[in-house]
Protein backbone atom coordinates (compact mmCIF):
# COMPACT_ATOMS: atom_id res chain seq x y z
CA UNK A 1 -22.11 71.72 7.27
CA UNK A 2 -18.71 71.34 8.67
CA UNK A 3 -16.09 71.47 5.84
CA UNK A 4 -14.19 68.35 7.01
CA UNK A 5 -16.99 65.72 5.95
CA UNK A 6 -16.88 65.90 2.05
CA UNK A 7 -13.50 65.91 2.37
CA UNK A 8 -13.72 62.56 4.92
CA UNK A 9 -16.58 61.59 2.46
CA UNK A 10 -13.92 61.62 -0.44
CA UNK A 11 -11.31 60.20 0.96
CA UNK A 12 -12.84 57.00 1.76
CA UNK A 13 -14.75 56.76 -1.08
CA UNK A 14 -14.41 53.13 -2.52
CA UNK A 15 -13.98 52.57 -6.34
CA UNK A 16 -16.75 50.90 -7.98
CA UNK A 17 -15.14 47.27 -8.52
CA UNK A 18 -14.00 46.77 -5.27
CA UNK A 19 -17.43 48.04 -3.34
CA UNK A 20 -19.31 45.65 -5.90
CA UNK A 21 -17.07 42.71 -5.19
CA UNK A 22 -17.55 43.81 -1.46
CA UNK A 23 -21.12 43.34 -1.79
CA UNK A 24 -21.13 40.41 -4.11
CA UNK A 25 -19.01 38.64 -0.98
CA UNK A 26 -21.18 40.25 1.56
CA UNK A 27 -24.88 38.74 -0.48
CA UNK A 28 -22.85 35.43 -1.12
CA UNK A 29 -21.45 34.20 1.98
CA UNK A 30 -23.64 36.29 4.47
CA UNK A 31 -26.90 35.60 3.17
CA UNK A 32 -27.24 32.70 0.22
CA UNK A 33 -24.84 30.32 1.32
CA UNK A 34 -26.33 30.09 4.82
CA UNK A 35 -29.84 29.97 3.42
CA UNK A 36 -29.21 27.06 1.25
CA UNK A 37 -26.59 25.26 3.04
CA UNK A 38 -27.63 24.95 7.16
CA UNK A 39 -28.89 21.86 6.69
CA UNK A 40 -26.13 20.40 4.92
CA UNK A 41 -24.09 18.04 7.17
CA UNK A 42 -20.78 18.52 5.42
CA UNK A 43 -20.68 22.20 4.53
CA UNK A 44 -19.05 25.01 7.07
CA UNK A 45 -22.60 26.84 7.22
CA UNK A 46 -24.08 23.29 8.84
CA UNK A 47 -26.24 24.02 11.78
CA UNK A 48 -24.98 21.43 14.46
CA UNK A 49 -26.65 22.53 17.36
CA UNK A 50 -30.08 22.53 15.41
CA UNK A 51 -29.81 19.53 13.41
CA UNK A 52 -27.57 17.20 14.78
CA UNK A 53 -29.58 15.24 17.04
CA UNK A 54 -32.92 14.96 15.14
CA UNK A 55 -30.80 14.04 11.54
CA UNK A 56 -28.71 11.59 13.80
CA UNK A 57 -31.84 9.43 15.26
CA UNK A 58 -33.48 9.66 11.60
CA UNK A 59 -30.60 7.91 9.98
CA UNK A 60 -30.58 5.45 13.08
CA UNK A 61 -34.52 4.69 12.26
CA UNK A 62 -33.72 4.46 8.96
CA UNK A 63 -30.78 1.79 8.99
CA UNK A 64 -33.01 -0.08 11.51
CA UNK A 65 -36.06 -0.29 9.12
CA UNK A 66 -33.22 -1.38 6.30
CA UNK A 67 -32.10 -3.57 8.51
CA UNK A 68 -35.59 -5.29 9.47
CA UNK A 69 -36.78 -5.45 6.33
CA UNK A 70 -33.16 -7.45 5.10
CA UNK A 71 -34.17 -9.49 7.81
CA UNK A 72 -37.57 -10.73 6.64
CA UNK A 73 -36.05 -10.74 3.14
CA UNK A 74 -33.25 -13.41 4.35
CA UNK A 75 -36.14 -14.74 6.53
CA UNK A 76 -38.29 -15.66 3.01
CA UNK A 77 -35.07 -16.60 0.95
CA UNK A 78 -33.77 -18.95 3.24
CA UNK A 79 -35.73 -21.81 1.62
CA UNK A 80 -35.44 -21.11 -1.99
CA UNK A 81 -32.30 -23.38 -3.50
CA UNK A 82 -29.20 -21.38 -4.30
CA UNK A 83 -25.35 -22.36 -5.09
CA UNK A 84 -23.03 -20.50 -2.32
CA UNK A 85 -20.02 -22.43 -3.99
CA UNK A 86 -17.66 -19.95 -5.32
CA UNK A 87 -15.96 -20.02 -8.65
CA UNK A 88 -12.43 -21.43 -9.53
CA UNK A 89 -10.91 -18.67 -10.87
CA UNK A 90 -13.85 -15.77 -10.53
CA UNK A 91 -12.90 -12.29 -11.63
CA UNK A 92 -13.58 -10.52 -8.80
CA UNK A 93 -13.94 -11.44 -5.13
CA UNK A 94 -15.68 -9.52 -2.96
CA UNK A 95 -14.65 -10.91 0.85
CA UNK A 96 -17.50 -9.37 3.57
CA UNK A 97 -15.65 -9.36 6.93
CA UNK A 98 -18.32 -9.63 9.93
CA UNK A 99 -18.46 -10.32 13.58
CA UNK A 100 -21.35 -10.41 16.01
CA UNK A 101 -22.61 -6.66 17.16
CA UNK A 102 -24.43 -7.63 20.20
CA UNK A 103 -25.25 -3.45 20.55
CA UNK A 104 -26.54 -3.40 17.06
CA UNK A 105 -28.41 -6.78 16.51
CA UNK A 106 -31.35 -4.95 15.33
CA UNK A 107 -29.75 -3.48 13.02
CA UNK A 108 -28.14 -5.98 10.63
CA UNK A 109 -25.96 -4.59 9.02
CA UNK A 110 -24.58 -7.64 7.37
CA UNK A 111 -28.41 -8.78 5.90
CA UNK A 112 -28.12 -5.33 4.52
CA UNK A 113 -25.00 -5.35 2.71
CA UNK A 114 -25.66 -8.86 1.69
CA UNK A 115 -28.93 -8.25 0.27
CA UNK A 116 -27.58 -4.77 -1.46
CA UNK A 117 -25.55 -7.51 -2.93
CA UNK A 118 -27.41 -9.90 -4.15
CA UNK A 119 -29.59 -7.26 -5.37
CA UNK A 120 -26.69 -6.24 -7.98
CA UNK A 121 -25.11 -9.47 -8.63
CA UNK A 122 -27.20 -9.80 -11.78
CA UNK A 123 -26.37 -6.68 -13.57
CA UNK A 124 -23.05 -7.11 -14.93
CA UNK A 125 -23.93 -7.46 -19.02
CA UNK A 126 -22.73 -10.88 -20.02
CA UNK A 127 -21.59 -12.06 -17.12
CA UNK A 128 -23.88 -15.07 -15.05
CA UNK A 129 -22.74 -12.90 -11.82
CA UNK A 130 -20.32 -9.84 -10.88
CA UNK A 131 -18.48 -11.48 -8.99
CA UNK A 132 -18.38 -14.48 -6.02
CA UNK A 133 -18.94 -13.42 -2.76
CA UNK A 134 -17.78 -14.74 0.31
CA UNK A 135 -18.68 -14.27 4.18
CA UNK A 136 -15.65 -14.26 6.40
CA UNK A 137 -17.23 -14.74 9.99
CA UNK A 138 -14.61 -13.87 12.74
CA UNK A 139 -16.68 -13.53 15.53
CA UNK A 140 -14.65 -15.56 18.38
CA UNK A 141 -17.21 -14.87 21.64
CA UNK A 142 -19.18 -17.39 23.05
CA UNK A 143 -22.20 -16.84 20.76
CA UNK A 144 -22.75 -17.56 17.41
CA UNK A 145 -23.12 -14.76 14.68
CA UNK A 146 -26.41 -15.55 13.40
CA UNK A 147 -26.82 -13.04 10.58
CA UNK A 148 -24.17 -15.01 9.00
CA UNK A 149 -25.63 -18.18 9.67
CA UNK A 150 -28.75 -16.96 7.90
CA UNK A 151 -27.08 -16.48 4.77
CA UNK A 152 -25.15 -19.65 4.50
CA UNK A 153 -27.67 -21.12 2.03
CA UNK A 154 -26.79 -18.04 -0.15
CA UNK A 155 -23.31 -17.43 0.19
CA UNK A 156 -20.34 -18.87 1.15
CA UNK A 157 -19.23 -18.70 4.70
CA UNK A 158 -16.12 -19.06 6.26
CA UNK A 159 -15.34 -18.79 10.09
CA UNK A 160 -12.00 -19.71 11.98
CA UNK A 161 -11.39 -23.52 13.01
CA UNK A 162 -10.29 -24.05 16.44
CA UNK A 163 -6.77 -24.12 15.28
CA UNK A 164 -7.01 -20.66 13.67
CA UNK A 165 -7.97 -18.85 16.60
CA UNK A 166 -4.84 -16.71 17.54
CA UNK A 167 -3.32 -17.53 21.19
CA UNK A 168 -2.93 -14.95 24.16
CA UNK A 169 -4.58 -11.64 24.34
CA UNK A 170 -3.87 -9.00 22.09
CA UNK A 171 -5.33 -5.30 21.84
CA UNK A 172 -8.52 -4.48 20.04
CA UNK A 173 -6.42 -3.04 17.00
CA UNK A 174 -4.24 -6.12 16.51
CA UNK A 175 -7.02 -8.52 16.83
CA UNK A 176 -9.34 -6.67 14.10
CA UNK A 177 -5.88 -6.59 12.07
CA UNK A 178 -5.63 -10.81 12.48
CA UNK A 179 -9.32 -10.93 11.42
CA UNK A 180 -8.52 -8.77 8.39
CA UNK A 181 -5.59 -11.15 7.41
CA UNK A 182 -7.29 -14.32 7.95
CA UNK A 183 -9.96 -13.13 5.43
CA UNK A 184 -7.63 -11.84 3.11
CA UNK A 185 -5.84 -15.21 2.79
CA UNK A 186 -8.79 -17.11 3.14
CA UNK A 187 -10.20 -15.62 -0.11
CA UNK A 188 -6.95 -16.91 -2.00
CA UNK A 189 -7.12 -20.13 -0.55
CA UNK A 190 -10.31 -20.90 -1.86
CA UNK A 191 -10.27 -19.75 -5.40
CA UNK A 192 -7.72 -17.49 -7.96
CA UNK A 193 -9.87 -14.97 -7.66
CA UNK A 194 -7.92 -11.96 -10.58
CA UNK A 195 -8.85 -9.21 -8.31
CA UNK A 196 -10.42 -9.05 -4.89
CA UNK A 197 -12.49 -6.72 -3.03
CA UNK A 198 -12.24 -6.49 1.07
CA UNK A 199 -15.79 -4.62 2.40
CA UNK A 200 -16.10 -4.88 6.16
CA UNK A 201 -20.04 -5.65 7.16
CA UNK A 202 -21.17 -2.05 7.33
CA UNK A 203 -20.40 -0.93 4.43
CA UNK A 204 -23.66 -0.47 1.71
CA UNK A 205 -22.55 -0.65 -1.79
CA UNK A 206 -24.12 1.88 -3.57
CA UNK A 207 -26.45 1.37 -6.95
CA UNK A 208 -23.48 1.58 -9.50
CA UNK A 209 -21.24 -0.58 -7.48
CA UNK A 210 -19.91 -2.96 -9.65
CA UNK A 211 -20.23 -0.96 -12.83
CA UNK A 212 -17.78 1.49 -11.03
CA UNK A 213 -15.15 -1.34 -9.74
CA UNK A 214 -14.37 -2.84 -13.45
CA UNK A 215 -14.93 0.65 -14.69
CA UNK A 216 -12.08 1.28 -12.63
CA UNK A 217 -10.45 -2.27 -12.82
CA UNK A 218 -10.34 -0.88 -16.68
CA UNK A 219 -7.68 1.37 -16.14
CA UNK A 220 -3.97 0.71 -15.99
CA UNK A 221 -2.64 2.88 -13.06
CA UNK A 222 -5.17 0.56 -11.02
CA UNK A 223 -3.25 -2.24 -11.45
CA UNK A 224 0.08 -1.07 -10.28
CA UNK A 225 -1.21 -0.60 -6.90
CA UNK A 226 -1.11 -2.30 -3.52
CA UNK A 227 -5.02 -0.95 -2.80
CA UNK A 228 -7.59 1.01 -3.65
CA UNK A 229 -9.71 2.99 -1.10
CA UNK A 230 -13.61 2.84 -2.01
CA UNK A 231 -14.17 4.99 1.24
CA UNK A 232 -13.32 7.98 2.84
CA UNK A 233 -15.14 10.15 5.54
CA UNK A 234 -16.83 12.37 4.38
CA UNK A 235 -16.18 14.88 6.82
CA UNK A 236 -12.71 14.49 5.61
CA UNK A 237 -13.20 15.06 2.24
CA UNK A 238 -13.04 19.13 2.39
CA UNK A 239 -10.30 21.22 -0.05
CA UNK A 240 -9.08 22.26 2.81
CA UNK A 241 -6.42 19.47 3.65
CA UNK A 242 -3.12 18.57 3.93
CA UNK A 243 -2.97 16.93 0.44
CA UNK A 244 -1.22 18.06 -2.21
CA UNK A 245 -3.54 17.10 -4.98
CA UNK A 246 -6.61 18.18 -3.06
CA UNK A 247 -4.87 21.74 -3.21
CA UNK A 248 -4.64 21.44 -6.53
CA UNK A 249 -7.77 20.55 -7.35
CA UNK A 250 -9.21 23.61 -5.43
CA UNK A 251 -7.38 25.89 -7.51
CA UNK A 252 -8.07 24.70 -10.80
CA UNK A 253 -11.82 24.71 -9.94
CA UNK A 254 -11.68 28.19 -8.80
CA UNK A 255 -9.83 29.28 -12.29
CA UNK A 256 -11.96 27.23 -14.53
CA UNK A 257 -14.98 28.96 -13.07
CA UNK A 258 -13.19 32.16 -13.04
CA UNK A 259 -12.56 31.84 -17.09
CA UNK A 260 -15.74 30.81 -17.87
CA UNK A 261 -17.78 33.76 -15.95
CA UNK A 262 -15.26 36.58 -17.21
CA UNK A 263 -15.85 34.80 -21.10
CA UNK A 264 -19.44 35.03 -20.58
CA UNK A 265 -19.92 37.81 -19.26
CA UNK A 266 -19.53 40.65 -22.50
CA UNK A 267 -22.19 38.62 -23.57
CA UNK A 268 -24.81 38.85 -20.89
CA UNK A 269 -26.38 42.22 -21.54
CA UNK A 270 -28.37 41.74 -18.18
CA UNK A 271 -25.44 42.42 -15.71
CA UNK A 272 -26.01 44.56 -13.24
CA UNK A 273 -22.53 46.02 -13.10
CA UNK A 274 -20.11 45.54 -15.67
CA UNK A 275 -17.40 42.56 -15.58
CA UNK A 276 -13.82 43.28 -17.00
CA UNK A 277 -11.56 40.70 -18.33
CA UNK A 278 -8.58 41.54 -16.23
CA UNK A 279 -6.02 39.96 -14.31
CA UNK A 280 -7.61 41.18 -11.02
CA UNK A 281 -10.65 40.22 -12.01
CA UNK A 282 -9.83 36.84 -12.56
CA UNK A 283 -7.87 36.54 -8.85
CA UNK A 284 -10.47 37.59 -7.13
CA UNK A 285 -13.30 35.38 -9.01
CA UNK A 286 -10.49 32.62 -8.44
CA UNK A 287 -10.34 33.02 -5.00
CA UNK A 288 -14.40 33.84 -4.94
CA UNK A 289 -15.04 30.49 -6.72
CA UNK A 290 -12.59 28.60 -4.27
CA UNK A 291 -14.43 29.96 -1.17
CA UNK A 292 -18.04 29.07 -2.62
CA UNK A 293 -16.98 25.48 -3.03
CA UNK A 294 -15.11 25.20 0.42
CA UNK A 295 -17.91 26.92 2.06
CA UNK A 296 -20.83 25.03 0.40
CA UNK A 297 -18.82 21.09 0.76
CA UNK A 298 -16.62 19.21 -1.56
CA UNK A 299 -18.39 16.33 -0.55
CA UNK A 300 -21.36 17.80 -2.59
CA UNK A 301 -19.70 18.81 -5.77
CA UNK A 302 -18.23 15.02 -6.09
CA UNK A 303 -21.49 13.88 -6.26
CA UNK A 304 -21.89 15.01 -9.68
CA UNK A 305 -19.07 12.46 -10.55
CA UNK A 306 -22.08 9.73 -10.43
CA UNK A 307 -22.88 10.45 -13.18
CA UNK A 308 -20.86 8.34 -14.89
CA UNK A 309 -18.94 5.36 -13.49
CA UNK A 310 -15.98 7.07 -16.17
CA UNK A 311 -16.00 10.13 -14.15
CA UNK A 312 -14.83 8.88 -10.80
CA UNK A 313 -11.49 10.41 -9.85
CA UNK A 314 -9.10 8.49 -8.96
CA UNK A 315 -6.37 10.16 -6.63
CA UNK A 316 -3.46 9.34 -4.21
CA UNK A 317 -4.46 6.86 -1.24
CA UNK A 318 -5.61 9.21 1.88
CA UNK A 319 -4.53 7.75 5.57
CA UNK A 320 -8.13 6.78 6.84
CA UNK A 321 -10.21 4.28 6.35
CA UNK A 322 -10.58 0.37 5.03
CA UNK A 323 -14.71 -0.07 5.14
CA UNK A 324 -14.03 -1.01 1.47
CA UNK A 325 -11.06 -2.05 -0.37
CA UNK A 326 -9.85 -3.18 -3.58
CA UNK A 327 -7.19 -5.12 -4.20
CA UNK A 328 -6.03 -5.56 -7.93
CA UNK A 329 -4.02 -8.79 -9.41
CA UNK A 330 -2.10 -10.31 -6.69
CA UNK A 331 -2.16 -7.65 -4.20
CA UNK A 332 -3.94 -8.85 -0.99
CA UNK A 333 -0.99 -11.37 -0.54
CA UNK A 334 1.12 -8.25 -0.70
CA UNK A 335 -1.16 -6.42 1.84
CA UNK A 336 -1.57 -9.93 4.40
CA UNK A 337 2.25 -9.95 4.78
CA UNK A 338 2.91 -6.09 5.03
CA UNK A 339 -0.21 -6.47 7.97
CA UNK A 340 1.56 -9.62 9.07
CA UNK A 341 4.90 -7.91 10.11
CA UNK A 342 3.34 -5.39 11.85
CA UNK A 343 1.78 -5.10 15.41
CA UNK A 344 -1.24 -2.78 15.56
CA UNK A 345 -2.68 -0.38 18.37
CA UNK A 346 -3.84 2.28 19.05
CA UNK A 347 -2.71 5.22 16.63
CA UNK A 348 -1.19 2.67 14.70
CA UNK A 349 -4.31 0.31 13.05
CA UNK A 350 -3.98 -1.79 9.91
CA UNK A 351 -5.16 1.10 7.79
CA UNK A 352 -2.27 2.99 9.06
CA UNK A 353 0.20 0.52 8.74
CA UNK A 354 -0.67 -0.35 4.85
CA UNK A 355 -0.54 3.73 4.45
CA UNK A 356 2.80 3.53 6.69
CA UNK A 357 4.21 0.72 3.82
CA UNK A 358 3.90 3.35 1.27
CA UNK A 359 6.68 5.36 2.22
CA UNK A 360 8.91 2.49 3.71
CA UNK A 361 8.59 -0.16 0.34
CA UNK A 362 10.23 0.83 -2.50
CA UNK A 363 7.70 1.18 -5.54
CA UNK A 364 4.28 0.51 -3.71
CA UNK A 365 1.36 2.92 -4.48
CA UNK A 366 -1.84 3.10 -3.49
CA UNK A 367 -4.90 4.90 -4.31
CA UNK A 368 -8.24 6.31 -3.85
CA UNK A 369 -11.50 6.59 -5.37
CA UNK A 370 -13.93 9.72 -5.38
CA UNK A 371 -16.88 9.99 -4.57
CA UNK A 372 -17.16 6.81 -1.82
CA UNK A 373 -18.82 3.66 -2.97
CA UNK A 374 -19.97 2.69 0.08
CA UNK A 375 -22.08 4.13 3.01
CA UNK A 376 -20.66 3.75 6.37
CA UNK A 377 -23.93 2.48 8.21
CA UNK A 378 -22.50 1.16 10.75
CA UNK A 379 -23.33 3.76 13.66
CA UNK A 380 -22.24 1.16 16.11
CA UNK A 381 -18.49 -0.45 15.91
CA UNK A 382 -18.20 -4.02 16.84
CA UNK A 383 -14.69 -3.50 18.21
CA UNK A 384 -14.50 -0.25 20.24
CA UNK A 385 -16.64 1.35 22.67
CA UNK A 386 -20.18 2.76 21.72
CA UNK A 387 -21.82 5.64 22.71
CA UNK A 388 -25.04 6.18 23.83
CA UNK A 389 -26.27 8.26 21.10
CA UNK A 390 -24.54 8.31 17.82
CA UNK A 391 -24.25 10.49 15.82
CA UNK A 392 -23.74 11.77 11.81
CA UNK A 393 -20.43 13.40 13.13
């Protein structure tokens, strides 16, 4: 045997802790995370090329059977009395903005929010309702929105007079921003509603909607702010980001986890290799910890949160989106006339502008709630281009 091999042999022998954590890594990211997360739309280890396409048209059949069944529901209630009047001074208004979506009539994605709706409208304790809801139909074209005009025996509807109709063309961006306004004021002008709550008509409120909002309503740093987001993309929603607080966040997961293993683990007699309460020890399950949640999706860890309407986090306002927004005390006057002084297009939308006021207005905050209240189901946009085929991402 040639002498130079056991020396070779010793000199890149690797110490016991670092060829366990080696192979701890090596087991966790090379073999169980990719086993239990491929399918998962939001985490790294996602399959695209696999999964995409058959996960995309299942979600499409399933809003469209959600969508037909609304349909026969608003179909069978359309004869039953009801009182669409809203309240003088309600508690909370929630304002559904909708125009016609002549590439997704099948879909109706209004009848699906609406009857998500009415569905929880009863379940607020002692109150007769959760709040008043109003339709805000902006749909200019030639013809009529008729999912709106199906719930008009159930809800209030609103839709721009002749008069209100703004002159001249304008871009895509600055029209959906006039639409947003008009609603916005419209609300106000029709009651003194405390707080109210803008959802655009693809939005689905989820099953703890309105236990969340005046869980949330409920606390004070709400009420200081010009909006809170109920929705963010979820492919957005990673630790890996430019925020500050989402950093933060990361971190503190990763130590927590870190503590708790190297506390347990003098008293799990089971180990297969021992587990020292050290410094580097806890860097390296720190940074192990960080990775696994990264890796696996953020977006699945704040599920957990729904648990408990007391456990959504609320954090500072992120730049994207407004399917659902609320705005506390007074604040949607404050939001129509920081939209009304600006011009929107492209790169510059109303959701960037009210993010844009932040920084320029002295003493405006905003927020945002985690995880999203809302599902985005609306696959197809009523104001940009479609494509053929959407898809999840």
């Amino acid at each position: 045997m040639p002498r130079w091999r056991p020396r070779l042999a010793q000199s890149v022998r690797c110490p016991a802790p670092v060829c366990h954590a080696l192979l701890l890594c090596l087991v966790t990211f090379g073999l169980l995370l990719p086993l239990c997360c491929h399918r998962l739309v939001y985490s790294y280890y996602y399959i695209r090329p696999l999964f995409l396409d058959s996960m995309s048209e299942s979600a499409l059949r399933d809003s469209l059977a959600r969508g037909l069944d609304a349909l026969r529901f608003w179909e069978a209630a359309g004869s039953q009395d009801a009182d669409p009047e809203l309240s003088e001074e309600p508690e909370l208004l929630v304002t559904v903005v909708t125009a016609r979506r002549s590439e997704a009539r099948d879909f109706h994605y209004l009848l699906q929010v609406a009857r998500r709706l009415h569905e929880l409208l009863p379940g607020c304790g002692g109150r007769r309702r959760c709040a008043d809801v109003l339709i805000c139909d902006v749909e200019r074209g030639p013809h009529a929105n008729e999912d709106a005009a199906l719930l008009e025996r159930r809800f209030k509807v609103v839709r721009r007079g002749p008069q209100e109709h703004d002159g001249g063309a304008v871009n895509t961006f600055e029209r959906e921003k006039r639409d947003y306004v008009f609603c916005l004021r419209k609300g106000l002008e029709l009651t003194r509603a405390r707080s109210v709550l803008v959802l655009e008509d693809d939005a689905l409120p989820g099953p703890d909607f309105f236990s969340v909002v005046y869980s949330l309503l409920s606390r004070s740093c709400v009420w200081d702010s010009l909006y809170v987001k109920l929705y963010h993309p979820e492919r957005l929603q990673r630790y890996w980001n430019p925020e500050p607080s989402r950093i933060l966040e990361w971190a503190g997961l990763g130590a927590v986890l870190a503590t708790a293993l190297l506390l347990a683990a003098p008293h799990c007699k089971r180990l297969p290799v021992g587990v020292s309460l050290s410094r580097a020890s806890l860097l390296f399950f720190t940074l192990y910890f960080m990775a696994v949640s990264e890796l696996f999706g953020r977006h699945y860890l704040l599920e957990l949160r729904r648990l408990s309407p007391q456990l959504y986090a609320v954090s500072p306002a992120t730049e994207c989106c407004t399917p659902a927004m609320l705005f506390p005390g007074n604040a949607s006057l404050r939001a129509a006339d920081i939209l009304d002084a600006a011009f929107c297009s492209k790169g510059n939308a109303k959701d960037m502008v009210l993010y844009g006021a932040l920084r320029t207005l002295w003493g405006e905050r905003a927020r945002s709630l985690e995880p999203n209240l809302v599902s985005h189901i609306g696959a197809f946009s009523s104001v940009r281009p479609n494509p053929a085929a959407p898809k999840l991402l």
